[in-house]
PDB file of N, CA and C in Angstrom:
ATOM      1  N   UNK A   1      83.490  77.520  84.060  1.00  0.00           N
ATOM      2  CA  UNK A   1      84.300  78.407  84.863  1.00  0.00           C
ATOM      3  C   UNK A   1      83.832  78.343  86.308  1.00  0.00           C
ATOM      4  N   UNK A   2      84.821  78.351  87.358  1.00  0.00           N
ATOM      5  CA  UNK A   2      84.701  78.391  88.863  1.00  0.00           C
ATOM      6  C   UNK A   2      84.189  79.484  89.300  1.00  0.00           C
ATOM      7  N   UNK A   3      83.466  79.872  90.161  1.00  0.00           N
ATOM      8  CA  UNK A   3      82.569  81.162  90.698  1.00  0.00           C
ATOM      9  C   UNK A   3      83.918  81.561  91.134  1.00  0.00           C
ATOM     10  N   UNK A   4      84.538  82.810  90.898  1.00  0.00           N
ATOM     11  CA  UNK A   4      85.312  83.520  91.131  1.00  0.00           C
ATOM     12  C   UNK A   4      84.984  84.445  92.543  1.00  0.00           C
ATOM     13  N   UNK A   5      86.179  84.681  93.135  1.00  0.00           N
ATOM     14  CA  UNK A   5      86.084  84.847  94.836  1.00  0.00           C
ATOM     15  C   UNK A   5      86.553  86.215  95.089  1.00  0.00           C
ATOM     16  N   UNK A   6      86.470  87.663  95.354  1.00  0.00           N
ATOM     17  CA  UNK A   6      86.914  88.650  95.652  1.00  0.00           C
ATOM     18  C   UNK A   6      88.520  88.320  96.489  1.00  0.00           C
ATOM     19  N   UNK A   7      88.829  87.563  97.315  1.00  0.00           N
ATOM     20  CA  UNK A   7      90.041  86.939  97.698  1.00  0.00           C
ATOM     21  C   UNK A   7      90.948  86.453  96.690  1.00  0.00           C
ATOM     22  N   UNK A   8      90.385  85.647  96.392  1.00  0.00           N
ATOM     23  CA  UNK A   8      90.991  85.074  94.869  1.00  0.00           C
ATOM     24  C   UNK A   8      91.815  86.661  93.776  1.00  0.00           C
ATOM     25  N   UNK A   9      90.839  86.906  93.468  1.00  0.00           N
ATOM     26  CA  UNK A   9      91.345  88.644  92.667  1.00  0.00           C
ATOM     27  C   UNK A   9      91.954  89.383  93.295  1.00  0.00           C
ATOM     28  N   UNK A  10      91.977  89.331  94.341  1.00  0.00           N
ATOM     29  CA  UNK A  10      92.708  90.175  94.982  1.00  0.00           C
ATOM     30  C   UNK A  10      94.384  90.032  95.480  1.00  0.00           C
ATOM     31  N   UNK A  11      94.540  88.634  95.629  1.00  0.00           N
ATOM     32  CA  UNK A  11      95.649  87.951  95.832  1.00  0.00           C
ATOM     33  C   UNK A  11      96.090  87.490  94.225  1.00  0.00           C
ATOM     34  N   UNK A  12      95.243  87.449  93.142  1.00  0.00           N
ATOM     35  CA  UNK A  12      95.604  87.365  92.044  1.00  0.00           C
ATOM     36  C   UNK A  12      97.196  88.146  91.593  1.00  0.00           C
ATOM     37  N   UNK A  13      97.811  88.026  90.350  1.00  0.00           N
ATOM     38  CA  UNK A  13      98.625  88.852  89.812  1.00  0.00           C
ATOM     39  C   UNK A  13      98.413  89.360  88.238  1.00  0.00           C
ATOM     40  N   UNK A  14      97.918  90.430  87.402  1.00  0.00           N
ATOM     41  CA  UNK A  14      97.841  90.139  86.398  1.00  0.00           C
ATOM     42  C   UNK A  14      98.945  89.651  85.352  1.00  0.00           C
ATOM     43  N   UNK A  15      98.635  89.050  84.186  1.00  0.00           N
ATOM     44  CA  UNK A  15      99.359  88.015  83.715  1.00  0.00           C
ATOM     45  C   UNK A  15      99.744  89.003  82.416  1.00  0.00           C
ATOM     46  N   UNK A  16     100.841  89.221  81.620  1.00  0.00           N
ATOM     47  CA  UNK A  16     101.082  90.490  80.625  1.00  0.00           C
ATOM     48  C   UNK A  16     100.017  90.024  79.759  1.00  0.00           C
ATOM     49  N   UNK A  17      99.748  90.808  78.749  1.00  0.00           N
ATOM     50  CA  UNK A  17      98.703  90.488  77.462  1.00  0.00           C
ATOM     51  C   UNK A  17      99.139  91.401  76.419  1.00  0.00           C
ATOM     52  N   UNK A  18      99.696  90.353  75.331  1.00  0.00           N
ATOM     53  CA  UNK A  18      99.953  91.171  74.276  1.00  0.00           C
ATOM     54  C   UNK A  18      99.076  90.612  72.922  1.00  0.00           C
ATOM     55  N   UNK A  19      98.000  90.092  73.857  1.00  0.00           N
ATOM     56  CA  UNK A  19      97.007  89.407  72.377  1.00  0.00           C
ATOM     57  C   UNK A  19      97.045  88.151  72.859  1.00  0.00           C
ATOM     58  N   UNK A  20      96.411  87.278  72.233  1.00  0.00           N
ATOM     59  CA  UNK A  20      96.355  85.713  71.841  1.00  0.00           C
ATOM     60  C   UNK A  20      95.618  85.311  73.248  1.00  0.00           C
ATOM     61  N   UNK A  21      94.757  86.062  73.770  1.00  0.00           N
ATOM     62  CA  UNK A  21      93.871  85.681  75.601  1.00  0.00           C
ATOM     63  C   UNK A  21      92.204  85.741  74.792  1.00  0.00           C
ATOM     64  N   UNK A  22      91.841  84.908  75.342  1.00  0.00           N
ATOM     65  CA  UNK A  22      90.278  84.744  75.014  1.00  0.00           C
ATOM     66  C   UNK A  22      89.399  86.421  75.606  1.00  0.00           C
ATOM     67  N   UNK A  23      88.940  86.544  74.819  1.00  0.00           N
ATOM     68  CA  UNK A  23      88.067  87.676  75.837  1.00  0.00           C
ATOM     69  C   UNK A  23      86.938  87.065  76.379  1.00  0.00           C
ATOM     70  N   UNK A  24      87.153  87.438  77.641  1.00  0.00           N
ATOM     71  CA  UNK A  24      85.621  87.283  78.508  1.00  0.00           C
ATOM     72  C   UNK A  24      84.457  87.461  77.656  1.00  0.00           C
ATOM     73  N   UNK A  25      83.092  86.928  77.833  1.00  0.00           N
ATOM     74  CA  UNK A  25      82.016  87.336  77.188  1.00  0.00           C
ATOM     75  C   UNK A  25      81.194  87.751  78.117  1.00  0.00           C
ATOM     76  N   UNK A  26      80.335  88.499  77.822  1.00  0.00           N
ATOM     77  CA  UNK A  26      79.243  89.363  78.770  1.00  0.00           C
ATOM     78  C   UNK A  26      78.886  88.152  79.815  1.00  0.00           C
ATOM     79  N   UNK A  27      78.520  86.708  79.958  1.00  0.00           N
ATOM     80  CA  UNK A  27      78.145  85.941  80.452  1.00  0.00           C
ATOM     81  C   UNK A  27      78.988  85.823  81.546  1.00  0.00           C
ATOM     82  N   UNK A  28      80.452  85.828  81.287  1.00  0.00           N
ATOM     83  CA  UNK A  28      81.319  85.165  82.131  1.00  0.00           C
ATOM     84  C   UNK A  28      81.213  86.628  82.955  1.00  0.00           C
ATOM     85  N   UNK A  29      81.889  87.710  82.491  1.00  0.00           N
ATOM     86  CA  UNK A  29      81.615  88.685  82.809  1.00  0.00           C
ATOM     87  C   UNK A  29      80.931  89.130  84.318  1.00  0.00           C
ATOM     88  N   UNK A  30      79.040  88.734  83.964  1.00  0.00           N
ATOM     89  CA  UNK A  30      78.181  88.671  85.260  1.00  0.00           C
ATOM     90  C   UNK A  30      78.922  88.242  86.246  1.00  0.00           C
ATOM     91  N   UNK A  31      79.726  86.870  86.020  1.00  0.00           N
ATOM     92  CA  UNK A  31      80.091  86.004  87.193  1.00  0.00           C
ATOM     93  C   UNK A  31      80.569  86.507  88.233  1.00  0.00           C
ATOM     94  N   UNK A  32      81.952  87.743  87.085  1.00  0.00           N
ATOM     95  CA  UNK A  32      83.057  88.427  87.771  1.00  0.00           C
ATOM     96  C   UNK A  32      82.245  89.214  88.594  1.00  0.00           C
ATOM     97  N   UNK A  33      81.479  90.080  88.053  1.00  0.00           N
ATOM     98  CA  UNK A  33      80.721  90.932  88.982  1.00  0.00           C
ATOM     99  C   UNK A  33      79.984  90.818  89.979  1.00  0.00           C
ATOM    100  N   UNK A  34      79.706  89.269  90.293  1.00  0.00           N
ATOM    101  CA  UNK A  34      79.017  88.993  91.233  1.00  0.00           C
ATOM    102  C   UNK A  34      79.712  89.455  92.502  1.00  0.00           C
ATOM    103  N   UNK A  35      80.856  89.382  92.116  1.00  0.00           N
ATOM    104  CA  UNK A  35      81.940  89.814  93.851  1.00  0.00           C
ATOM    105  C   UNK A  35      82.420  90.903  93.586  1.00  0.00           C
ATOM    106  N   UNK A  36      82.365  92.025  92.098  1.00  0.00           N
ATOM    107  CA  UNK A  36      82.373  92.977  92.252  1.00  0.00           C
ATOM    108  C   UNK A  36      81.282  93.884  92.720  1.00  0.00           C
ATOM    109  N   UNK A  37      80.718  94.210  93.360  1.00  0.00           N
ATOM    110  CA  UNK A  37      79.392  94.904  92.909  1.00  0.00           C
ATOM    111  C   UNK A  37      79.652  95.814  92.470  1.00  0.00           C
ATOM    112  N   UNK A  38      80.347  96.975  92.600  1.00  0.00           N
ATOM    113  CA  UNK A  38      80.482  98.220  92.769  1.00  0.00           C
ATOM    114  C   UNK A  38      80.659  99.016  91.216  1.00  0.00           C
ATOM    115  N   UNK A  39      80.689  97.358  90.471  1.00  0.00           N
ATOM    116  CA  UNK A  39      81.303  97.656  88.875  1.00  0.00           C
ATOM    117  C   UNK A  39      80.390  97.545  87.833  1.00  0.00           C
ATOM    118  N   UNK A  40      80.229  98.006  87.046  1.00  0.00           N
ATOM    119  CA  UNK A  40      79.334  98.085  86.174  1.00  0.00           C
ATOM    120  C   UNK A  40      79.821  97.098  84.961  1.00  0.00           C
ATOM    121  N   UNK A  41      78.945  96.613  84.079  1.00  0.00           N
ATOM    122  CA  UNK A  41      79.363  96.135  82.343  1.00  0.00           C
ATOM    123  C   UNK A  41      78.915  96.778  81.147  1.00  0.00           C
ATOM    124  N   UNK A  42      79.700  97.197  80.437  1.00  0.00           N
ATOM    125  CA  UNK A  42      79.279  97.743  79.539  1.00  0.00           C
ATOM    126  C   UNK A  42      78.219  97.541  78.651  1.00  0.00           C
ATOM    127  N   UNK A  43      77.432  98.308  77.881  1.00  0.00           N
ATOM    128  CA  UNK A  43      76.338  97.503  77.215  1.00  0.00           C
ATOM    129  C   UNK A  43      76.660  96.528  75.940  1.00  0.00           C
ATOM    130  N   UNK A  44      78.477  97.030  75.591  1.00  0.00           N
ATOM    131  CA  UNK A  44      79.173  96.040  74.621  1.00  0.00           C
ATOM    132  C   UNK A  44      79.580  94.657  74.972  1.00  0.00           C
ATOM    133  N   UNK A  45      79.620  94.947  76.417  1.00  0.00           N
ATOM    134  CA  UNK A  45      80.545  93.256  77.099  1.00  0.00           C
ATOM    135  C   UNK A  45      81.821  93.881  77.119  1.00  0.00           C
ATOM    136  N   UNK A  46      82.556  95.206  76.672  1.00  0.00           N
ATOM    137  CA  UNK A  46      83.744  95.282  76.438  1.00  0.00           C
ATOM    138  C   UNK A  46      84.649  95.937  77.790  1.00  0.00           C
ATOM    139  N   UNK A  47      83.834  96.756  78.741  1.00  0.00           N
ATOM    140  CA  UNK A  47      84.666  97.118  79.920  1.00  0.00           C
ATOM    141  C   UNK A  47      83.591  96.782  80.851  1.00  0.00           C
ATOM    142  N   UNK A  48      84.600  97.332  82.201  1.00  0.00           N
ATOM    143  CA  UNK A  48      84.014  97.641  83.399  1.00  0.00           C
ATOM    144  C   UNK A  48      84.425  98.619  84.082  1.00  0.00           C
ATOM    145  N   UNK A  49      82.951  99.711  84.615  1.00  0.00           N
ATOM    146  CA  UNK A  49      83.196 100.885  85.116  1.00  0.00           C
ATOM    147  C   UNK A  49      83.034 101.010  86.471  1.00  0.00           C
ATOM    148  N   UNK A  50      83.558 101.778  87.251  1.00  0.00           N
ATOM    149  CA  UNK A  50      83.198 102.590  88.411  1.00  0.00           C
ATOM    150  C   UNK A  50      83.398 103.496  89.016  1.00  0.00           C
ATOM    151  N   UNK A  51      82.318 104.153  89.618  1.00  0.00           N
ATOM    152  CA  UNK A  51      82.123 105.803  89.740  1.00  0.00           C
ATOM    153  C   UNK A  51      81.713 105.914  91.205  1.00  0.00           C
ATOM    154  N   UNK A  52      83.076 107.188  91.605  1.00  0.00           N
ATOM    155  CA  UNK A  52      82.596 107.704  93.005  1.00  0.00           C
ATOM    156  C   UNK A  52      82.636 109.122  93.021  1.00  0.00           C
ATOM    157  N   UNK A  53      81.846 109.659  93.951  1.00  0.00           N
ATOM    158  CA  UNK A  53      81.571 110.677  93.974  1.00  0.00           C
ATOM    159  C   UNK A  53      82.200 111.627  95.435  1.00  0.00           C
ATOM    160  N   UNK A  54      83.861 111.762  95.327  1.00  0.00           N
ATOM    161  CA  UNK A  54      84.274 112.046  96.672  1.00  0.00           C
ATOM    162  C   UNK A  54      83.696 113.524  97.672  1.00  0.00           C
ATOM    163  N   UNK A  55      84.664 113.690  98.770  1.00  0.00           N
ATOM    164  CA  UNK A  55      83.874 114.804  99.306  1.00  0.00           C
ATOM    165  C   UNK A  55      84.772 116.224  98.829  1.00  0.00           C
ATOM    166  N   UNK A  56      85.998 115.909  98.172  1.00  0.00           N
ATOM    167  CA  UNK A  56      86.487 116.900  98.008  1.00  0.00           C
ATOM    168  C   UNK A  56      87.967 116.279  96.371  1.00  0.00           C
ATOM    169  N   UNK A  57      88.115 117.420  95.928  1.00  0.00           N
ATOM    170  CA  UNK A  57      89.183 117.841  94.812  1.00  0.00           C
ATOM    171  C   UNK A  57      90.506 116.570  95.564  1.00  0.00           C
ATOM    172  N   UNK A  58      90.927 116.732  96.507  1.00  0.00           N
ATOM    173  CA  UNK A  58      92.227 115.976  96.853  1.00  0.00           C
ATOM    174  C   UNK A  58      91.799 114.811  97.717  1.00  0.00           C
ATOM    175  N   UNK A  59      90.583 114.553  97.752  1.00  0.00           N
ATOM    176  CA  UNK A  59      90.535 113.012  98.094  1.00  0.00           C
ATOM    177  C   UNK A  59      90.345 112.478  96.584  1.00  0.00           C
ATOM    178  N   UNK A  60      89.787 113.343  95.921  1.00  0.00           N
ATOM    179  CA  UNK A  60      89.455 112.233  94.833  1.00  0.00           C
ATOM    180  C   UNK A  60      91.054 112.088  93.755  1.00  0.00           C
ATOM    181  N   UNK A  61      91.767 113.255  93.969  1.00  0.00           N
ATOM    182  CA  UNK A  61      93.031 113.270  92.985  1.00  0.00           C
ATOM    183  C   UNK A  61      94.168 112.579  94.136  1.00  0.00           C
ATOM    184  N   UNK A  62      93.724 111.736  95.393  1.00  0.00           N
ATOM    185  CA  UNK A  62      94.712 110.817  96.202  1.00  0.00           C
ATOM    186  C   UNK A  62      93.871 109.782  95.726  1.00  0.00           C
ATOM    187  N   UNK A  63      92.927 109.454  95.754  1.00  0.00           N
ATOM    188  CA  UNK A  63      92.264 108.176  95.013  1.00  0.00           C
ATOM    189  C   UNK A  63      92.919 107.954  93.987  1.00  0.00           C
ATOM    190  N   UNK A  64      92.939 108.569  92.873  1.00  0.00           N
ATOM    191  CA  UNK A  64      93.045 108.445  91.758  1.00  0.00           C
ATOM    192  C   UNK A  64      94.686 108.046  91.493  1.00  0.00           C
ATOM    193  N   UNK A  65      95.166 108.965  92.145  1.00  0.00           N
ATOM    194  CA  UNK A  65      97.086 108.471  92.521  1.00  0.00           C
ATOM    195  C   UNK A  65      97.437 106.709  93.158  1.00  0.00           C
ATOM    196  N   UNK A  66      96.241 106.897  94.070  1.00  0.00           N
ATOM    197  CA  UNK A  66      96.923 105.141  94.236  1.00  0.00           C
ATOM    198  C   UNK A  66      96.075 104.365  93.189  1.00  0.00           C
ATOM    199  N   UNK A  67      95.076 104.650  92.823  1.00  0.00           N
ATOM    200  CA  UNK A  67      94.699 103.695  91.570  1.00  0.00           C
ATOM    201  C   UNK A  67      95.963 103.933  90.165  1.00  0.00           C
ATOM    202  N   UNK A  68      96.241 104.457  90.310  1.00  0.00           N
ATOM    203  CA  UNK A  68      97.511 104.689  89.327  1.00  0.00           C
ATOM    204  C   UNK A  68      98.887 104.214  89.910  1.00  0.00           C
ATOM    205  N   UNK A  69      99.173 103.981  90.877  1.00  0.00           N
ATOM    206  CA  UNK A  69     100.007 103.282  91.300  1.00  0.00           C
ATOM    207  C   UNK A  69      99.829 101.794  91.254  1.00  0.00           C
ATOM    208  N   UNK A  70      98.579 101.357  91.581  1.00  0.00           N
ATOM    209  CA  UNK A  70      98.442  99.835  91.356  1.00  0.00           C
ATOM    210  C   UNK A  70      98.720  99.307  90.731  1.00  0.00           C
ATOM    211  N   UNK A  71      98.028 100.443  89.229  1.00  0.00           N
ATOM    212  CA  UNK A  71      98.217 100.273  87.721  1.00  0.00           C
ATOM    213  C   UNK A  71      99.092  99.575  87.604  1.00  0.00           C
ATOM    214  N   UNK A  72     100.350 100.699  87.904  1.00  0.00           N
ATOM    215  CA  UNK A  72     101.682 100.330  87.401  1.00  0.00           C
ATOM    216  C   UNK A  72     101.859  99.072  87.878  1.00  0.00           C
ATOM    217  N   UNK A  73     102.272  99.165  89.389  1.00  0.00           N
ATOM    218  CA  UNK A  73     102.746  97.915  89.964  1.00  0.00           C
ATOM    219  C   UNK A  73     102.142  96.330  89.342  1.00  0.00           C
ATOM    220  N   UNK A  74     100.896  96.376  88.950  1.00  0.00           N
ATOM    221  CA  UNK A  74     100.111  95.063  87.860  1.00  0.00           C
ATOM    222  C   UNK A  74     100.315  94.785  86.403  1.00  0.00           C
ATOM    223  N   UNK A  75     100.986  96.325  86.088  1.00  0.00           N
ATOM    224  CA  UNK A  75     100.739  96.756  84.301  1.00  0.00           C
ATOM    225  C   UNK A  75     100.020  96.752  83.131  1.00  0.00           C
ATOM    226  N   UNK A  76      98.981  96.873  84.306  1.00  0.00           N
ATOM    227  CA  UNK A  76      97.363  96.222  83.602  1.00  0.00           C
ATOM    228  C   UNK A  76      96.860  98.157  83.596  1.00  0.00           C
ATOM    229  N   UNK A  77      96.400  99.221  82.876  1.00  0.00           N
ATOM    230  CA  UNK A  77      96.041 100.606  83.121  1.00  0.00           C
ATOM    231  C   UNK A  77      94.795 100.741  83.006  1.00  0.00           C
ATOM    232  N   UNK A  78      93.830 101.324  83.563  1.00  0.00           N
ATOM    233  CA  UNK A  78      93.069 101.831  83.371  1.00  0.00           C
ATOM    234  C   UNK A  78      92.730 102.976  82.596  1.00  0.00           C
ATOM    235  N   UNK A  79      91.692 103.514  82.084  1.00  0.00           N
ATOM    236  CA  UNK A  79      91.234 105.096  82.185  1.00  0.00           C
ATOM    237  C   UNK A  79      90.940 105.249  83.182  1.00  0.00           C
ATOM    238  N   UNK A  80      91.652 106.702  83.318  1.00  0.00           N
ATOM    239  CA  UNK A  80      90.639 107.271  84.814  1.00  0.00           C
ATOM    240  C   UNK A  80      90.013 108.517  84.434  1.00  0.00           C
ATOM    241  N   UNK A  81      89.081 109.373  84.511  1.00  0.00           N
ATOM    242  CA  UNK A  81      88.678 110.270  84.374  1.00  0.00           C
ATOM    243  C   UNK A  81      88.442 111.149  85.565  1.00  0.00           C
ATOM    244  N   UNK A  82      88.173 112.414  86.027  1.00  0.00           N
ATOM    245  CA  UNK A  82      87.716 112.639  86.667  1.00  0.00           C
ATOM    246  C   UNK A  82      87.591 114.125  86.309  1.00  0.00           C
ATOM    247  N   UNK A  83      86.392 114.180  86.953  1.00  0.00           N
ATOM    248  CA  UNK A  83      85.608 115.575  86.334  1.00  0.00           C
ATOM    249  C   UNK A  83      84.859 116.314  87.611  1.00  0.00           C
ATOM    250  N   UNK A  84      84.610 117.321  87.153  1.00  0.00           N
ATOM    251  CA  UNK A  84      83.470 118.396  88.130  1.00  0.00           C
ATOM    252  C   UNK A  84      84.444 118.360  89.552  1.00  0.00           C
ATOM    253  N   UNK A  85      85.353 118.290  89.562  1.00  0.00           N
ATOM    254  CA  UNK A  85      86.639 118.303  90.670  1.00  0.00           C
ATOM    255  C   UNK A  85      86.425 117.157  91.955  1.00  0.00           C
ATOM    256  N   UNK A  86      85.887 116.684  91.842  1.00  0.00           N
ATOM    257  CA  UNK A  86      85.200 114.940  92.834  1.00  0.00           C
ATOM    258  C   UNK A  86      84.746 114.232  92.313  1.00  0.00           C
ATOM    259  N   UNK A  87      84.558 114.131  90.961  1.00  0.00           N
ATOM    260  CA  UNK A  87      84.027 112.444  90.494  1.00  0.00           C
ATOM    261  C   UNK A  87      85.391 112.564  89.689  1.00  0.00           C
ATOM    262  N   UNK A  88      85.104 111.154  90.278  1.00  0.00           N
ATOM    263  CA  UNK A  88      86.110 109.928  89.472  1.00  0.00           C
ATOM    264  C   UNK A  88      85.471 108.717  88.729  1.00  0.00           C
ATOM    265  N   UNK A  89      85.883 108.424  87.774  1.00  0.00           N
ATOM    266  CA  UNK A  89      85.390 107.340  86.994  1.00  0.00           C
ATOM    267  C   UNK A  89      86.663 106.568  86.548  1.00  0.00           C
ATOM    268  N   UNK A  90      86.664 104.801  86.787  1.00  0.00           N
ATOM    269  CA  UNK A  90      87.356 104.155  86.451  1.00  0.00           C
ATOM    270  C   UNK A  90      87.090 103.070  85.376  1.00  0.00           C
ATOM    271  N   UNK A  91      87.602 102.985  84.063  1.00  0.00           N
ATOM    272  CA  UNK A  91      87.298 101.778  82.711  1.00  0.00           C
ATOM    273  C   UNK A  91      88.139 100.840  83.037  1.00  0.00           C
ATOM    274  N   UNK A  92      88.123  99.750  82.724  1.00  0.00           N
ATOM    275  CA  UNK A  92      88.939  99.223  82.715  1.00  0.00           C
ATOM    276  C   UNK A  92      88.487  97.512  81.458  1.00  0.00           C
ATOM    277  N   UNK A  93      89.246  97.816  80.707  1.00  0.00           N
ATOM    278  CA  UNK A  93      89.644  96.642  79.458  1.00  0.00           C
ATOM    279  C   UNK A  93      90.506  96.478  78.744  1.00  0.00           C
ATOM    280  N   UNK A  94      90.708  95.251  78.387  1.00  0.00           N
ATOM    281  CA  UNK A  94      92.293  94.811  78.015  1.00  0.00           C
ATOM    282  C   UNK A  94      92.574  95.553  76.568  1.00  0.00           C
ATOM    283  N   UNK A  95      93.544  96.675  76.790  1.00  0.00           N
ATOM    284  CA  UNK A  95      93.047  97.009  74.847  1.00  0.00           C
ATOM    285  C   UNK A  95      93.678  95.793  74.153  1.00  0.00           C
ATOM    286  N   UNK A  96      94.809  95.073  74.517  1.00  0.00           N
ATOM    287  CA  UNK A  96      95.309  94.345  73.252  1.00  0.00           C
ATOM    288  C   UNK A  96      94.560  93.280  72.385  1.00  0.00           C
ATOM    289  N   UNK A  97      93.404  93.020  73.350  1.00  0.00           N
ATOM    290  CA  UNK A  97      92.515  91.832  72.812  1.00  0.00           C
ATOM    291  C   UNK A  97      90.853  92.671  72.286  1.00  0.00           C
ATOM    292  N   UNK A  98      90.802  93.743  72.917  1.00  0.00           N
ATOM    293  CA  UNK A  98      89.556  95.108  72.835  1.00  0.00           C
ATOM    294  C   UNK A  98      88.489  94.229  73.456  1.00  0.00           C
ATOM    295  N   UNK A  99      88.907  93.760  74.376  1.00  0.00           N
ATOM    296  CA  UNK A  99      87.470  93.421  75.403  1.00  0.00           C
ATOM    297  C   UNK A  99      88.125  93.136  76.270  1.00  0.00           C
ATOM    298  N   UNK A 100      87.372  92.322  77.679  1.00  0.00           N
ATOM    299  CA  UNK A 100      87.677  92.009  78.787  1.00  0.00           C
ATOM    300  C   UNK A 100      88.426  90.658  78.709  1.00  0.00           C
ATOM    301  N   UNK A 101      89.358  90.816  79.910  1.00  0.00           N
ATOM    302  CA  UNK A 101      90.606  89.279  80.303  1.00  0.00           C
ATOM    303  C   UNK A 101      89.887  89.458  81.944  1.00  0.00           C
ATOM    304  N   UNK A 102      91.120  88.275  82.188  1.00  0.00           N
ATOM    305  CA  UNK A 102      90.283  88.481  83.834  1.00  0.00           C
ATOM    306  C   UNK A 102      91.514  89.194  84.655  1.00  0.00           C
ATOM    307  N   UNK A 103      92.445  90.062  83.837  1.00  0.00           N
ATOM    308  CA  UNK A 103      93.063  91.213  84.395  1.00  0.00           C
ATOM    309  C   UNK A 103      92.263  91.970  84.840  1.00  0.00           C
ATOM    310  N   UNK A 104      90.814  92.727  84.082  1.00  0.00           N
ATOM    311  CA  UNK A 104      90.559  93.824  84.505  1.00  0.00           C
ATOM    312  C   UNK A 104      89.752  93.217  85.840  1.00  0.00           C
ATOM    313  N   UNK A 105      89.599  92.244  86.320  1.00  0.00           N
ATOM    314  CA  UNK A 105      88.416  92.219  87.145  1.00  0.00           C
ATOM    315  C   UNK A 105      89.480  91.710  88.379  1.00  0.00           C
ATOM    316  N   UNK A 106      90.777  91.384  88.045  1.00  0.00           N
ATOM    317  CA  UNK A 106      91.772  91.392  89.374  1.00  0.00           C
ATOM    318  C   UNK A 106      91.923  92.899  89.553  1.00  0.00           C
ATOM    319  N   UNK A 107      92.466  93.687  88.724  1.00  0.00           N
ATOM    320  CA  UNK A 107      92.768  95.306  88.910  1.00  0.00           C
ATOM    321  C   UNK A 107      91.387  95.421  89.568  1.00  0.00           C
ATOM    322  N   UNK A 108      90.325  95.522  89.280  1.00  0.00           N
ATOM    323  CA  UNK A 108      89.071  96.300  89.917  1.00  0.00           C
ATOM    324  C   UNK A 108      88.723  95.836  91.577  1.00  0.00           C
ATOM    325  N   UNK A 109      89.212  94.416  91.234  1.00  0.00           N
ATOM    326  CA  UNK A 109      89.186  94.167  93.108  1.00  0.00           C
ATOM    327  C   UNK A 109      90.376  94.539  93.957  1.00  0.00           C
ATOM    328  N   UNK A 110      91.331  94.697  93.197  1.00  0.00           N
ATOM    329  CA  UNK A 110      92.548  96.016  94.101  1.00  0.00           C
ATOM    330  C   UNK A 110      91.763  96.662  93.964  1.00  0.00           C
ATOM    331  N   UNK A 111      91.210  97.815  93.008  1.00  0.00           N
ATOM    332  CA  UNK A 111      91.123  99.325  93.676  1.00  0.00           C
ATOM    333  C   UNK A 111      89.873  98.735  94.794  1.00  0.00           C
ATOM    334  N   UNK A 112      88.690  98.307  94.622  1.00  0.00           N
ATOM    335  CA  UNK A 112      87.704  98.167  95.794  1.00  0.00           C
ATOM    336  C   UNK A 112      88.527  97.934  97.304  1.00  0.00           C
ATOM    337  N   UNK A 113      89.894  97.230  96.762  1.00  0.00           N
ATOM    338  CA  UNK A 113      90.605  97.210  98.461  1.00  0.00           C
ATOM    339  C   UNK A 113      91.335  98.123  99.081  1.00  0.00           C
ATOM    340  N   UNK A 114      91.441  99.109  97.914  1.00  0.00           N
ATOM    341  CA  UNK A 114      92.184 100.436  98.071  1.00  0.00           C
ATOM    342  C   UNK A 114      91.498 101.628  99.781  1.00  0.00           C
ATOM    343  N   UNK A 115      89.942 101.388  99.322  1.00  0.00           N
ATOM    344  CA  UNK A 115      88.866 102.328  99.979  1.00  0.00           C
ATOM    345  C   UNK A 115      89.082 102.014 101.728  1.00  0.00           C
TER     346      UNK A 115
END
């Protein structure tokens, strides 16, 4: 696999997935993250997280609105969580295959371009 480029993902499009896509393995995974930083891997290999901690209730529920807009516009969804009224937490993995495609790691370099 080619060292994958934050440009690259970002100009990416995700591709639909209704099954039959290899899942990423924790290995390939690292790679993605090398140009993510901001993202975490699960200790399964199966998602990738990230967590901010805004300054207020409606920055973090306008965050959370355009990460949900992206969503859509890619049709790739995340979880989003957000709790204690300013953290936000974002998952992101392909359920149809129950691990990672390299959808979630195009979606995760939109939202990083969101900020």
């Amino acid at each position: 696999m080619k060292q994958p480029t934050s440009d690259f993902l970002r100009q990416a499009s995700c591709v639909p997935c209704e099954g039959g896509v290899p899942v990423i393995s924790g290995d390939q995974a690292g790679e993605y993250l090398r140009v993510l930083s901001n993202w975490s891997l699960s200790n399964d290999a199966k998602s990738i997280e990230r967590q901010w901690k805004l300054k207020s209730f409606v920055e973090a529920v306008a965050l959370l609105n355009r990460i949900g807009e992206l969503a859509e516009a890619e049709q790739h969804h995340p979880d989003l969580h957000l709790t204690g009224y300013r953290k936000l937490r974002v998952v992101l993995t392909t359920h149809a295959i129950g691990g990672l495609s390299e959808n979630d790691f195009i979606v995760a370099a939109k939202i990083d371009a969101l900020e």
